[in-house]
Protein backbone atom coordinates (compact mmCIF):
# COMPACT_ATOMS: atom_id res chain seq x y z
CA UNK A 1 -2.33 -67.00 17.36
CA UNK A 2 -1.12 -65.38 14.42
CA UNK A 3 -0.99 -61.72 13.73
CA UNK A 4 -2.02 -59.92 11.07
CA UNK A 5 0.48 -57.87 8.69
CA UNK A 6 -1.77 -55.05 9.25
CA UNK A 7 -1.43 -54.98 12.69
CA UNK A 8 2.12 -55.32 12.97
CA UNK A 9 2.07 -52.04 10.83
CA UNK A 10 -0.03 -50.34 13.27
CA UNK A 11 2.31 -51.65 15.62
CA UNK A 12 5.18 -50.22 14.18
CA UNK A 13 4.15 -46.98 13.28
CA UNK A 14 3.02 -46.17 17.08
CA UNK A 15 6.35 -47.44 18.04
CA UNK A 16 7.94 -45.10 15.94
CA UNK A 17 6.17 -42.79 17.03
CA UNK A 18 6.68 -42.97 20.44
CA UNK A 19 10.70 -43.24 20.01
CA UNK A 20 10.23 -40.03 17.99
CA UNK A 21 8.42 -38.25 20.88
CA UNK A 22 10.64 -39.58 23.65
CA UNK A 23 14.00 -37.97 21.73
CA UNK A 24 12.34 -34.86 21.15
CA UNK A 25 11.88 -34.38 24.86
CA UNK A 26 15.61 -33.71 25.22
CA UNK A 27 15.73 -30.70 22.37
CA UNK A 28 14.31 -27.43 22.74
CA UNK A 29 11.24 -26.13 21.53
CA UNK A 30 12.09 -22.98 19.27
CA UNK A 31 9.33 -20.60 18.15
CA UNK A 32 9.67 -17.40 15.59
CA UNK A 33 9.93 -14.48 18.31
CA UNK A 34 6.73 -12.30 18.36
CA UNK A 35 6.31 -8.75 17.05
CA UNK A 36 7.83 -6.27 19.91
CA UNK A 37 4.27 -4.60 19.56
CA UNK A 38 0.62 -4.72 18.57
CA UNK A 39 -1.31 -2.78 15.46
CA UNK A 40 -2.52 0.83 15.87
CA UNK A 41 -3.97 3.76 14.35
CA UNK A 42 -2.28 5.41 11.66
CA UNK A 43 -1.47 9.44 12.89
CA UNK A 44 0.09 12.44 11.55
CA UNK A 45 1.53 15.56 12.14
CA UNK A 46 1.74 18.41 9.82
CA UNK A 47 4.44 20.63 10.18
CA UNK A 48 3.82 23.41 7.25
CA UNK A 49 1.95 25.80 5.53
CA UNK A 50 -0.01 23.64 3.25
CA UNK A 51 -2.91 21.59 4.45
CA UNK A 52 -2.88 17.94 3.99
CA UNK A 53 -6.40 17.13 1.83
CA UNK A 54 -5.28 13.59 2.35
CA UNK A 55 -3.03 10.73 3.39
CA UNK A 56 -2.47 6.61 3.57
CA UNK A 57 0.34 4.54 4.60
CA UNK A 58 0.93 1.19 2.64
CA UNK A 59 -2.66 1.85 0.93
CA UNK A 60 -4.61 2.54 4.55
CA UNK A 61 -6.10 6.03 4.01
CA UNK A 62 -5.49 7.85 7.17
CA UNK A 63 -9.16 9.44 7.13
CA UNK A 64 -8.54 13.21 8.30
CA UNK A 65 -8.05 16.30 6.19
CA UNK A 66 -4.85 17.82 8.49
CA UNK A 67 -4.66 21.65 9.01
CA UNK A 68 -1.15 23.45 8.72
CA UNK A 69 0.43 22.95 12.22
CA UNK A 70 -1.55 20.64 13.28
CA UNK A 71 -2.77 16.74 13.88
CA UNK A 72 -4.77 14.30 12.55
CA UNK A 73 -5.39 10.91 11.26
CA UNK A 74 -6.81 8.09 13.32
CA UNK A 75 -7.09 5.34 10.10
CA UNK A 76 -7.26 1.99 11.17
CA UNK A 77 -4.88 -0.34 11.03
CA UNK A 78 -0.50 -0.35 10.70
CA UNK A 79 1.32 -3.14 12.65
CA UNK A 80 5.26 -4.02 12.66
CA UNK A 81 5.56 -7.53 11.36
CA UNK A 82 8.05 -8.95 13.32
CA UNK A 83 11.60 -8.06 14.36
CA UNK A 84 13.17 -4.79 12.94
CA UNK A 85 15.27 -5.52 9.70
CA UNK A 86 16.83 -2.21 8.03
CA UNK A 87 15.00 -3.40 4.82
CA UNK A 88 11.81 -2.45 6.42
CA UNK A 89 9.99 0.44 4.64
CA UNK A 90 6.56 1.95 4.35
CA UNK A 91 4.99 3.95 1.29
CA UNK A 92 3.21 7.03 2.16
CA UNK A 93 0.79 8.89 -0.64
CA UNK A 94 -0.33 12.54 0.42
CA UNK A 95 -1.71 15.22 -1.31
CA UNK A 96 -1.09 18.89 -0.07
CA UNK A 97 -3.16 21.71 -0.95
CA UNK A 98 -4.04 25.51 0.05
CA UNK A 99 -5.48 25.73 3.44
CA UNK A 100 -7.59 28.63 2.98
CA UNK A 101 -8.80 30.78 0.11
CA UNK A 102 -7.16 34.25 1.78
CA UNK A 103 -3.79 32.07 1.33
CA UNK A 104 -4.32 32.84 -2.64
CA UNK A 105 -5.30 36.57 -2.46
CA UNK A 106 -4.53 36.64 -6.60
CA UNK A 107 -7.52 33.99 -7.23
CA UNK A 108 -10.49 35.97 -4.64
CA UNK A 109 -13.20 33.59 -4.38
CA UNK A 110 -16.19 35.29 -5.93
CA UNK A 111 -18.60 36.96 -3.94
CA UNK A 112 -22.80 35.72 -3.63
CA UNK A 113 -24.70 38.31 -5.21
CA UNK A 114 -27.30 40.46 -3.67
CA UNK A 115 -30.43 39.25 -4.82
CA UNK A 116 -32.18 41.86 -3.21
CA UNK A 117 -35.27 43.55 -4.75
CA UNK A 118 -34.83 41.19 -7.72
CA UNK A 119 -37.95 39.38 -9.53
CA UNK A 120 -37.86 35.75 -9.93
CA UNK A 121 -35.95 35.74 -13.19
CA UNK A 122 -33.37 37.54 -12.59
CA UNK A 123 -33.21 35.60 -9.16
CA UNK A 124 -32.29 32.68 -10.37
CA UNK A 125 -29.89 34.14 -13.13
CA UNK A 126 -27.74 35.75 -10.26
CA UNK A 127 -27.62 32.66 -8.47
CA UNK A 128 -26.79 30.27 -11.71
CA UNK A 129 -24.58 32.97 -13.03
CA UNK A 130 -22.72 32.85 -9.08
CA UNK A 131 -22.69 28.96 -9.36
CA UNK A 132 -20.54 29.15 -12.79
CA UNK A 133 -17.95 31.61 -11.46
CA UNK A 134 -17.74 29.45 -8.57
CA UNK A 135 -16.99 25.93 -9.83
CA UNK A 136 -14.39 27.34 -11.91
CA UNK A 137 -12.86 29.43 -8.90
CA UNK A 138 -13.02 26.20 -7.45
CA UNK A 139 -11.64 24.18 -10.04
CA UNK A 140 -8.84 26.70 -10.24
CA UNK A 141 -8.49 26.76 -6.87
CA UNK A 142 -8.00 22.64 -6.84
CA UNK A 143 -5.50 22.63 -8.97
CA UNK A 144 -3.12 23.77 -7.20
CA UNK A 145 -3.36 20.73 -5.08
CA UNK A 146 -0.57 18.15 -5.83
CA UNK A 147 -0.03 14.82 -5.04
CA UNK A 148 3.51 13.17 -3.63
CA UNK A 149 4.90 9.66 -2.98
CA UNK A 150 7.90 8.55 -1.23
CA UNK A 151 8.88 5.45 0.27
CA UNK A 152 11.07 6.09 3.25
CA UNK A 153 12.37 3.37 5.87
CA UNK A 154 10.58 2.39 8.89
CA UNK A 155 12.89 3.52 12.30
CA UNK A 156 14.89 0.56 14.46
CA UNK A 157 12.13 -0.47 16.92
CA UNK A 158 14.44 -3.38 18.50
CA UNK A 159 13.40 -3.78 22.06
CA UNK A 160 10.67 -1.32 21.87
CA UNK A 161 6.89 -1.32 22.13
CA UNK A 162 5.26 0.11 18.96
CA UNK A 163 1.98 1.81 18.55
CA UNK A 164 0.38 1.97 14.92
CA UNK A 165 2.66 4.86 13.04
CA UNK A 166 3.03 8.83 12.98
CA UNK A 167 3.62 10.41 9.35
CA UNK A 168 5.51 13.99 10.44
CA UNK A 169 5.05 16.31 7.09
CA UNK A 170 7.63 18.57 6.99
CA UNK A 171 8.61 20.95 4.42
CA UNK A 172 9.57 20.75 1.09
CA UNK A 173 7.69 17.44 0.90
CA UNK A 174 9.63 15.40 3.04
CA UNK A 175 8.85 13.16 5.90
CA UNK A 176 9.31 11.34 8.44
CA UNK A 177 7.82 8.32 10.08
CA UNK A 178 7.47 6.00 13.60
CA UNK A 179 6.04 3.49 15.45
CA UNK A 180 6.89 5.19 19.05
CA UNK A 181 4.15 4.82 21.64
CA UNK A 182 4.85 8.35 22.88
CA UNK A 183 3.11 10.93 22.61
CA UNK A 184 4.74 13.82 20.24
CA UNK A 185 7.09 16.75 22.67
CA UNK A 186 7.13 13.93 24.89
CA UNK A 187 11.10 13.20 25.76
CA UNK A 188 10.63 9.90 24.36
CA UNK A 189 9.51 10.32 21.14
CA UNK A 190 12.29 10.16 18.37
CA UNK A 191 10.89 12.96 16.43
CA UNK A 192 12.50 16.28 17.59
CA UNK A 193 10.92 18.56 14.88
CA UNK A 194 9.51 21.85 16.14
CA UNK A 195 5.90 21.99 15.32
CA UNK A 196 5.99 25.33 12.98
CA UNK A 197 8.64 24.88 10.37
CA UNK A 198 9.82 27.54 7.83
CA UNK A 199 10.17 26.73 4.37
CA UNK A 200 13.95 26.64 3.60
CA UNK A 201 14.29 29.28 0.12
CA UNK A 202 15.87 26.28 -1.62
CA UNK A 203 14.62 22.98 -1.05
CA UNK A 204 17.10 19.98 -1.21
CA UNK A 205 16.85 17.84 -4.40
């Protein structure tokens, strides 16, 4: 009975295929090695005078408004993609600002008046007059925030587990960065820098 030229392609083609499976049995299956370590929060540490008003890494706002000395953060999400190469780097937008209004004793913030004994009129012209003096205390008071970018490479994590990222501010705008699952003092984290740092009279360029 003949067959049909159609068949004899089907034919084929699962012989083929089954030589082709058979010979890859004898070669090793190789697979791009997985990341050394999941996403995390993003964290920082603030070691200076200023407070931080804000903070992202890469574009992912790090939500908290950081004190002087102390922590924050807890935006969601940085991950290492893949093995460490030293091209790696991250991009980290801040803005630092005056932590409390005592910190400016030249600019006082202006005082709410004592509306006592005061008709309704005159009430309400305190109060308005108080609202003007304060926007533009406040507005003053603003602009002495300023706002820093640096791009600054991401640590050798080779044969380590990694855990989101810490941004350390330090002073005169720098920083520092990791991906270390320890906690901060801890005598595994990389980051050695004393919590309270002075400001150095002259700042490196």
């Amino acid at each position: 009975m003949p067959v049909k030229k159609s068949a004899l392609k089907h034919r084929s083609s699962a012989l083929l295929a089954v030589v082709l499976l058979l010979a890859g049995c004898d070669k090793p299956v190789t697979t791009d090695s997985p990341p050394p370590g999941g996403g995390g929060v993003i964290e920082a540490i603030n070691h200076t005078s200023w407070a931080i008003n804000r903070f992202s890494v890469n574009g992912v706002n790090g939500l908290d408004i950081i004190g002087p000395y102390q922590g924050g953060g807890g935006g969601c999400c940085f991950g290492v993609q893949g093995p460490w190469k030293s091209t790696m780097t991250v991009q980290v937008d801040w803005e630092t600002g005056v932590a409390f209004a005592s910190d400016v004793p030249e600019m006082p913030k202006p005082k709410e008046p004592d509306t006592k004994g005061l008709d309704e009129k005159a009430y309400y012209r305190a109060w308005q007059d108080y609202s003007d003096k304060y926007h533009a205390w406040f507005d003053k008071f603003k602009a002495i925030s300023k706002a820093h970018t640096r791009i600054v490479s991401l640590p050798d994590y080779t044969g380590q587990a990694t855990c989101g990222i810490t941004v350390h501010f330090l002073p005169c705008d720098q920083i520092k960065v990791t991906t270390s699952c320890a906690d901060y003092g801890n005598s595994d984290y990389p980051i050695k820098d004393p919590l309270y740092m002075e400001k150095p009279s002259v700042c490196p360029n």
